[in-house]
N, C-alpha and C. Protein backbone atom coordinates (compact mmCIF):
# COMPACT_ATOMS: atom_id res chain seq x y z
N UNK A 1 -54.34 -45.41 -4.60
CA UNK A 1 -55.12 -44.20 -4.56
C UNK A 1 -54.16 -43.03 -4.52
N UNK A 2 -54.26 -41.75 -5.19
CA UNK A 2 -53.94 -40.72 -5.26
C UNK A 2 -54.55 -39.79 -5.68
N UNK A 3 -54.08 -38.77 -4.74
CA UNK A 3 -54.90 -37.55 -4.99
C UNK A 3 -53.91 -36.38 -5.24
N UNK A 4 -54.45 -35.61 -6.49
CA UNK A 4 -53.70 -34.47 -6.82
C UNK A 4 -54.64 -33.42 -6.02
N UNK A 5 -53.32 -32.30 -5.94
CA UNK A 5 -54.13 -30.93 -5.44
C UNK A 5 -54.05 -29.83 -5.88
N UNK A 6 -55.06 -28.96 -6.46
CA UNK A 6 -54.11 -27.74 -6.72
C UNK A 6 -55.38 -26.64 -6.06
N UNK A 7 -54.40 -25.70 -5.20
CA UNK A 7 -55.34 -24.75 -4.09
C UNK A 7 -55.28 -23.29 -4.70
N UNK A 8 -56.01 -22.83 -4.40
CA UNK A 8 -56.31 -21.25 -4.35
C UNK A 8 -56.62 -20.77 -2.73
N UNK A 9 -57.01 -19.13 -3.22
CA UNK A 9 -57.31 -18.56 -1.97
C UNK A 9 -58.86 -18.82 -1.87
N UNK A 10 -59.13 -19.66 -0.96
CA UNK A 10 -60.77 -20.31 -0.29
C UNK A 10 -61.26 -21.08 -1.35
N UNK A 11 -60.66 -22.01 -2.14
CA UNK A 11 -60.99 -23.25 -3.06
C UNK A 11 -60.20 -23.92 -3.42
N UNK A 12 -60.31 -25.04 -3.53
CA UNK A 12 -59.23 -26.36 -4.50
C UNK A 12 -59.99 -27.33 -5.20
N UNK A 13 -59.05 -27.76 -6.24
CA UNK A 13 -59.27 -28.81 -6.75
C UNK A 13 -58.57 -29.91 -6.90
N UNK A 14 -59.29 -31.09 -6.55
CA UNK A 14 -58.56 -32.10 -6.62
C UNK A 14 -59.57 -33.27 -7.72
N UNK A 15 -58.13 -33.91 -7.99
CA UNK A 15 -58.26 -35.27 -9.06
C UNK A 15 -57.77 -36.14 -8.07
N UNK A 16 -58.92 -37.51 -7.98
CA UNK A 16 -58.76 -38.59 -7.33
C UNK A 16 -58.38 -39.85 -8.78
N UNK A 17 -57.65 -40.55 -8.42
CA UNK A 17 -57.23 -41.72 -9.11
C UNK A 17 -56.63 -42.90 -8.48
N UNK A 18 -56.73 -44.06 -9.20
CA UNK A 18 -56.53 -45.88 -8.79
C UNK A 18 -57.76 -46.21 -7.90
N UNK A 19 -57.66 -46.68 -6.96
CA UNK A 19 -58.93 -47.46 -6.48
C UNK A 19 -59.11 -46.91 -4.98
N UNK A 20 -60.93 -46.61 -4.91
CA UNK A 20 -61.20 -45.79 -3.83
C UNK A 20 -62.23 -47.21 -2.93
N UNK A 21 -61.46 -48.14 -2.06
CA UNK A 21 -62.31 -48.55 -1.62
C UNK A 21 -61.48 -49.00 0.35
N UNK A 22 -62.48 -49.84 0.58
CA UNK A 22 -62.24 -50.12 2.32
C UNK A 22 -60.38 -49.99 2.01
N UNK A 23 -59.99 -50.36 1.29
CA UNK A 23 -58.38 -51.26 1.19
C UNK A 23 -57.55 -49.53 1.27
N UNK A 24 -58.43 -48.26 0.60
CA UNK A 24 -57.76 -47.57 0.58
C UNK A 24 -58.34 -45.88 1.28
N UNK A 25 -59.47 -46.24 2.26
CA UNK A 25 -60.35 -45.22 2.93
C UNK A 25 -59.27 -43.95 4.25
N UNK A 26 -58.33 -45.10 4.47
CA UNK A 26 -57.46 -44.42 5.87
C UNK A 26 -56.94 -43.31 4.93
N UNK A 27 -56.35 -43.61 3.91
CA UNK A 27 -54.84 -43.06 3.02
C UNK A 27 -55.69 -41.38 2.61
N UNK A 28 -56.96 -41.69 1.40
CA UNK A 28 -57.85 -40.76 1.27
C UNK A 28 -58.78 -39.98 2.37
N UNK A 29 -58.66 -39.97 3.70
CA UNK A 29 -59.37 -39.63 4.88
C UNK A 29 -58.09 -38.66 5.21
N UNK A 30 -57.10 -39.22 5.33
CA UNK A 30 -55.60 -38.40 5.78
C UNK A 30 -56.04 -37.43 4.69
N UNK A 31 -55.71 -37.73 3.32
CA UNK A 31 -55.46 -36.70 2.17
C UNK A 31 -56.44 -35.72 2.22
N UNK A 32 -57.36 -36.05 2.62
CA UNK A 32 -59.12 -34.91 2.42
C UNK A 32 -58.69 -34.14 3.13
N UNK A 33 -58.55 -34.88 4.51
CA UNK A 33 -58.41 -33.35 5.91
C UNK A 33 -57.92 -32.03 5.78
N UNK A 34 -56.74 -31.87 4.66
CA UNK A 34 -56.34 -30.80 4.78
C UNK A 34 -57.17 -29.82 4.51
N UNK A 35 -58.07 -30.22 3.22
CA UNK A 35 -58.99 -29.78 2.34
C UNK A 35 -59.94 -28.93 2.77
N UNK A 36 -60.44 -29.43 4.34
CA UNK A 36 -61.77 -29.03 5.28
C UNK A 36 -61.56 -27.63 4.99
N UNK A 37 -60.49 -26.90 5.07
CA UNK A 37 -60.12 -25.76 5.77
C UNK A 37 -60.78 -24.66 4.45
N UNK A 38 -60.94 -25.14 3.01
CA UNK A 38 -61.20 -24.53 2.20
C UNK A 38 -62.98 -24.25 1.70
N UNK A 39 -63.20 -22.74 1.13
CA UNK A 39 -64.59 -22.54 1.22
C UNK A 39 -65.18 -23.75 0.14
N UNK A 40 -64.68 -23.98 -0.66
CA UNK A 40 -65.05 -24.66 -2.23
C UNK A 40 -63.90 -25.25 -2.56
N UNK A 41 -64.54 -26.64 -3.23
CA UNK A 41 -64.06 -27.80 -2.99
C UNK A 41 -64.53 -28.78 -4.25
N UNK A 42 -63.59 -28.59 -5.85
CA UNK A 42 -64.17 -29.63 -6.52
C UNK A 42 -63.32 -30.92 -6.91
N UNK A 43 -64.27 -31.94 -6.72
CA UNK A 43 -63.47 -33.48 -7.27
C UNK A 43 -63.59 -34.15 -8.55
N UNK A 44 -62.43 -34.49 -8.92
CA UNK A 44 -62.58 -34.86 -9.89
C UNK A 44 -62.41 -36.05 -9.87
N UNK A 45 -63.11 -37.69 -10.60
CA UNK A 45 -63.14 -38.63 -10.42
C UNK A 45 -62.30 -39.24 -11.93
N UNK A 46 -62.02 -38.86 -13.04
CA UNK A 46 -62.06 -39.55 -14.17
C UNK A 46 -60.79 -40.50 -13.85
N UNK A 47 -60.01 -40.38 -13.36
CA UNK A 47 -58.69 -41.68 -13.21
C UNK A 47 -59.15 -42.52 -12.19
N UNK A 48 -60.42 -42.50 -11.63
CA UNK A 48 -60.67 -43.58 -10.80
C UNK A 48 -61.15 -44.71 -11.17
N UNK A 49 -60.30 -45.89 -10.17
CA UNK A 49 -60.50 -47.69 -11.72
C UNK A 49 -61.43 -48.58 -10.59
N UNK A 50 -61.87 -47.72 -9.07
CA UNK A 50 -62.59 -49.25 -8.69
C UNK A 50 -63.29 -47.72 -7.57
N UNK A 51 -64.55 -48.12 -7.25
CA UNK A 51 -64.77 -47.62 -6.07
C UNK A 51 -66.09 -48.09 -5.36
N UNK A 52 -65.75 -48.42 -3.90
CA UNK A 52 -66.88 -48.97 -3.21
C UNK A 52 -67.80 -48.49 -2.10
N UNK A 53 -68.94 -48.82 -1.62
CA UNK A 53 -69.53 -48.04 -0.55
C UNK A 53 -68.60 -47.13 0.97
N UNK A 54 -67.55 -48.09 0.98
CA UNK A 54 -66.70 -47.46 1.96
C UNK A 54 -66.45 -46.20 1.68
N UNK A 55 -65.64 -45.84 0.34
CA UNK A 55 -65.13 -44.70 -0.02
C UNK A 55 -66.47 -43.80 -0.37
N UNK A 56 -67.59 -44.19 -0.84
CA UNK A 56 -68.59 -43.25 -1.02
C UNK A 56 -68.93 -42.52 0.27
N UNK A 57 -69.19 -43.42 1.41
CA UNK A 57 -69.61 -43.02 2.40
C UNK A 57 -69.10 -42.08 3.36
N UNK A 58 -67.55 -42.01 2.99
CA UNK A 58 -66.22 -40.87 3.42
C UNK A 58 -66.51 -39.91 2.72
N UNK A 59 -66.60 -39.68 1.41
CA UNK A 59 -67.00 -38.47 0.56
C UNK A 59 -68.37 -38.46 0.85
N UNK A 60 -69.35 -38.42 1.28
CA UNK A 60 -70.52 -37.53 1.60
C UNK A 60 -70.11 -37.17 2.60
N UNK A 61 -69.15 -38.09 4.28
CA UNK A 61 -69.17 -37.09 5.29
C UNK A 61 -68.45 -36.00 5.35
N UNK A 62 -67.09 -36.45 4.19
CA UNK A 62 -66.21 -35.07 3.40
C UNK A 62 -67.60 -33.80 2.97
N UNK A 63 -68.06 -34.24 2.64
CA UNK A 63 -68.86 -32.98 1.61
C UNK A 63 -69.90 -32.09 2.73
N UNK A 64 -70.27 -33.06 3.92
CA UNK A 64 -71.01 -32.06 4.63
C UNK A 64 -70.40 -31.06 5.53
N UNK A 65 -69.18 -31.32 5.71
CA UNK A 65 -68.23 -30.44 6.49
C UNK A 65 -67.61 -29.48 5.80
N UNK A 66 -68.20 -29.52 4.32
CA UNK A 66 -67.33 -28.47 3.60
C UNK A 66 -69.01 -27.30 3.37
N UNK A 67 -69.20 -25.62 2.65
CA UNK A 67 -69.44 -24.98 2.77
C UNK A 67 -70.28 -25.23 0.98
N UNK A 68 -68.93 -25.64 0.29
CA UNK A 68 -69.53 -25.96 -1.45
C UNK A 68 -68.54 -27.14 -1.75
N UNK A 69 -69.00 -28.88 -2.32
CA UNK A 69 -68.54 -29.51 -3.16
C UNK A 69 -69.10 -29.84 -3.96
N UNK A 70 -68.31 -29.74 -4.69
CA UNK A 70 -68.32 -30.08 -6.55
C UNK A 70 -67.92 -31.68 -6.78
N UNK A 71 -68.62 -32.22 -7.07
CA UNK A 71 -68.21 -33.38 -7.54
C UNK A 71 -68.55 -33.76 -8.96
N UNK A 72 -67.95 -33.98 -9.71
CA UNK A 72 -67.46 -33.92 -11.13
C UNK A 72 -68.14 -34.81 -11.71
N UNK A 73 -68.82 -35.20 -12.92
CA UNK A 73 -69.39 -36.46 -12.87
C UNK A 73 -69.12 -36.86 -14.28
N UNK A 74 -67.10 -37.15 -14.12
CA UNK A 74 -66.14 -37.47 -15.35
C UNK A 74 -65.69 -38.81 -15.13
N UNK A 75 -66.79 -39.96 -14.74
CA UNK A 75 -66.18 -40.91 -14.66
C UNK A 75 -67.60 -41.81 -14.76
N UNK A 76 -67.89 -42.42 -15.69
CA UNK A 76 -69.09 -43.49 -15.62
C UNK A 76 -69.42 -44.57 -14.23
N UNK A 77 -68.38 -44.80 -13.77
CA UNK A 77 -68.15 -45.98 -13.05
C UNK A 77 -68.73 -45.12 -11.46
N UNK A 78 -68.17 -44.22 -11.13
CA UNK A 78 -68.48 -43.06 -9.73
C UNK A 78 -69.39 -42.17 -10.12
N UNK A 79 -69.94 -41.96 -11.54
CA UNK A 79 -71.31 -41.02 -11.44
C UNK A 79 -72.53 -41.97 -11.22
N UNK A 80 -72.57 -43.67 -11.49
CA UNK A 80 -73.38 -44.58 -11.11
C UNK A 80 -73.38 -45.04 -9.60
N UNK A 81 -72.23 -44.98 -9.16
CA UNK A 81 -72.30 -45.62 -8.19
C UNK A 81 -73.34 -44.20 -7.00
N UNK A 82 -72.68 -43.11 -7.11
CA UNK A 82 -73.50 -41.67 -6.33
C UNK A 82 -75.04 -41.66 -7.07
N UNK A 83 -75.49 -42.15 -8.37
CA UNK A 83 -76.56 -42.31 -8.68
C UNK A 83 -77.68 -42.64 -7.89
N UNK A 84 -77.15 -43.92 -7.79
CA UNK A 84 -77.66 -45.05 -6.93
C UNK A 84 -77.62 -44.74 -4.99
N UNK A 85 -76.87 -44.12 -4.65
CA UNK A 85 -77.51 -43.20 -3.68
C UNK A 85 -78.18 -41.68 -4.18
N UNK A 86 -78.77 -41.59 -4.98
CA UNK A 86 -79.61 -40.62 -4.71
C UNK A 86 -78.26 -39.00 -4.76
N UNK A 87 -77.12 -38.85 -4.90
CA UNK A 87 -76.26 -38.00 -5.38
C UNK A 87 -76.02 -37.04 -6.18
N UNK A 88 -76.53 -35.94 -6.38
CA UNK A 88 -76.40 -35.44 -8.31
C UNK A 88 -74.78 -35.12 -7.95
N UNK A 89 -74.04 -35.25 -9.20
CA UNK A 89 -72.74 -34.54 -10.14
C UNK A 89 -72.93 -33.73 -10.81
N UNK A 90 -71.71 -32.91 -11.10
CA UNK A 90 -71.83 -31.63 -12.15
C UNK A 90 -71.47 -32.05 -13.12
N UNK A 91 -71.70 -32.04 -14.30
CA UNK A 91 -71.15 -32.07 -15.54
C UNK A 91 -69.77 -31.14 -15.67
N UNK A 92 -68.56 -31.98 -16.12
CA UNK A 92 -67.29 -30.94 -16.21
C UNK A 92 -67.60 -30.22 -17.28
N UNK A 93 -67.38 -29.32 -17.35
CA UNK A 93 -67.24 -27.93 -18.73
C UNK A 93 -65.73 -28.28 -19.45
N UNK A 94 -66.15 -27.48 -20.52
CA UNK A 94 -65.54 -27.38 -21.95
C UNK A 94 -63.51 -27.13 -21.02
N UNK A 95 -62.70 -28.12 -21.79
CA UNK A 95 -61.40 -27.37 -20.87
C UNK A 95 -61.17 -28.00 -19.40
N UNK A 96 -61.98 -28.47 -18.96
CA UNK A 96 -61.92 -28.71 -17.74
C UNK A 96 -61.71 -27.93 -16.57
N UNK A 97 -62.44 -26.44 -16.89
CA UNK A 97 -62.36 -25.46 -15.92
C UNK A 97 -64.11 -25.67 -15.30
N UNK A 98 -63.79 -25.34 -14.19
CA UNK A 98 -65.08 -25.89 -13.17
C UNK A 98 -65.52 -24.20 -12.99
N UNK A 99 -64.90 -23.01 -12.39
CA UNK A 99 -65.37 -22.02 -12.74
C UNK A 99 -65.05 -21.62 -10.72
N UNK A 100 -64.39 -22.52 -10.57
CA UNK A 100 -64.02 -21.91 -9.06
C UNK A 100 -63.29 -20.70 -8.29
N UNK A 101 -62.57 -20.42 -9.23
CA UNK A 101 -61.84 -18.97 -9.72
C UNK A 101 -62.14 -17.97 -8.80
């Protein structure tokens, strides 16, 4: 699992990639925290290759402690799985600018 970051003043974005599950929840729980501190908050899923209820269940309690998340819905495999809880995603835009600016 890895997570890229790139911050602004009161937003970031991050790209999650490799596999988001129990095996890798501690590593991505460390990486989020910093994140809290920001107003807006979008994720991007498309390099992600496995992900399971563990890691879903960290990203919703990620998302209620934040103010605005974006969750991206650039990955077939993680826009089904948030489906299936009941989740909507944003569709990424043209470029891959989310509009957080």
């Amino acid at each position: 699992m890895t997570l890229h970051v790139e911050t602004g003043e009161g937003w970031a974005r991050a790209s999650l990639s490799g596999e988001l599950s129990v095996y890798t929840v501690e590593q991505l729980k460390s990486e989020l925290l910093p994140l809290l501190g920001q107003e807006s908050v979008s994720l991007s899923f498309a390099e992600v290759t496995e992900v399971d209820g563990c890691a879903l269940q960290l990203l919703l309690v990620f998302g209620r402690q934040l103010r605005r998340l974006e969750l991206l819905a650039d990955n077939p495999l993680v826009s089904e799985a948030f489906q299936l809880l009941g989740v909507a995603l944003t569709a990424p835009t043209a470029g891959g600018e989310d509009g957080l600016e």
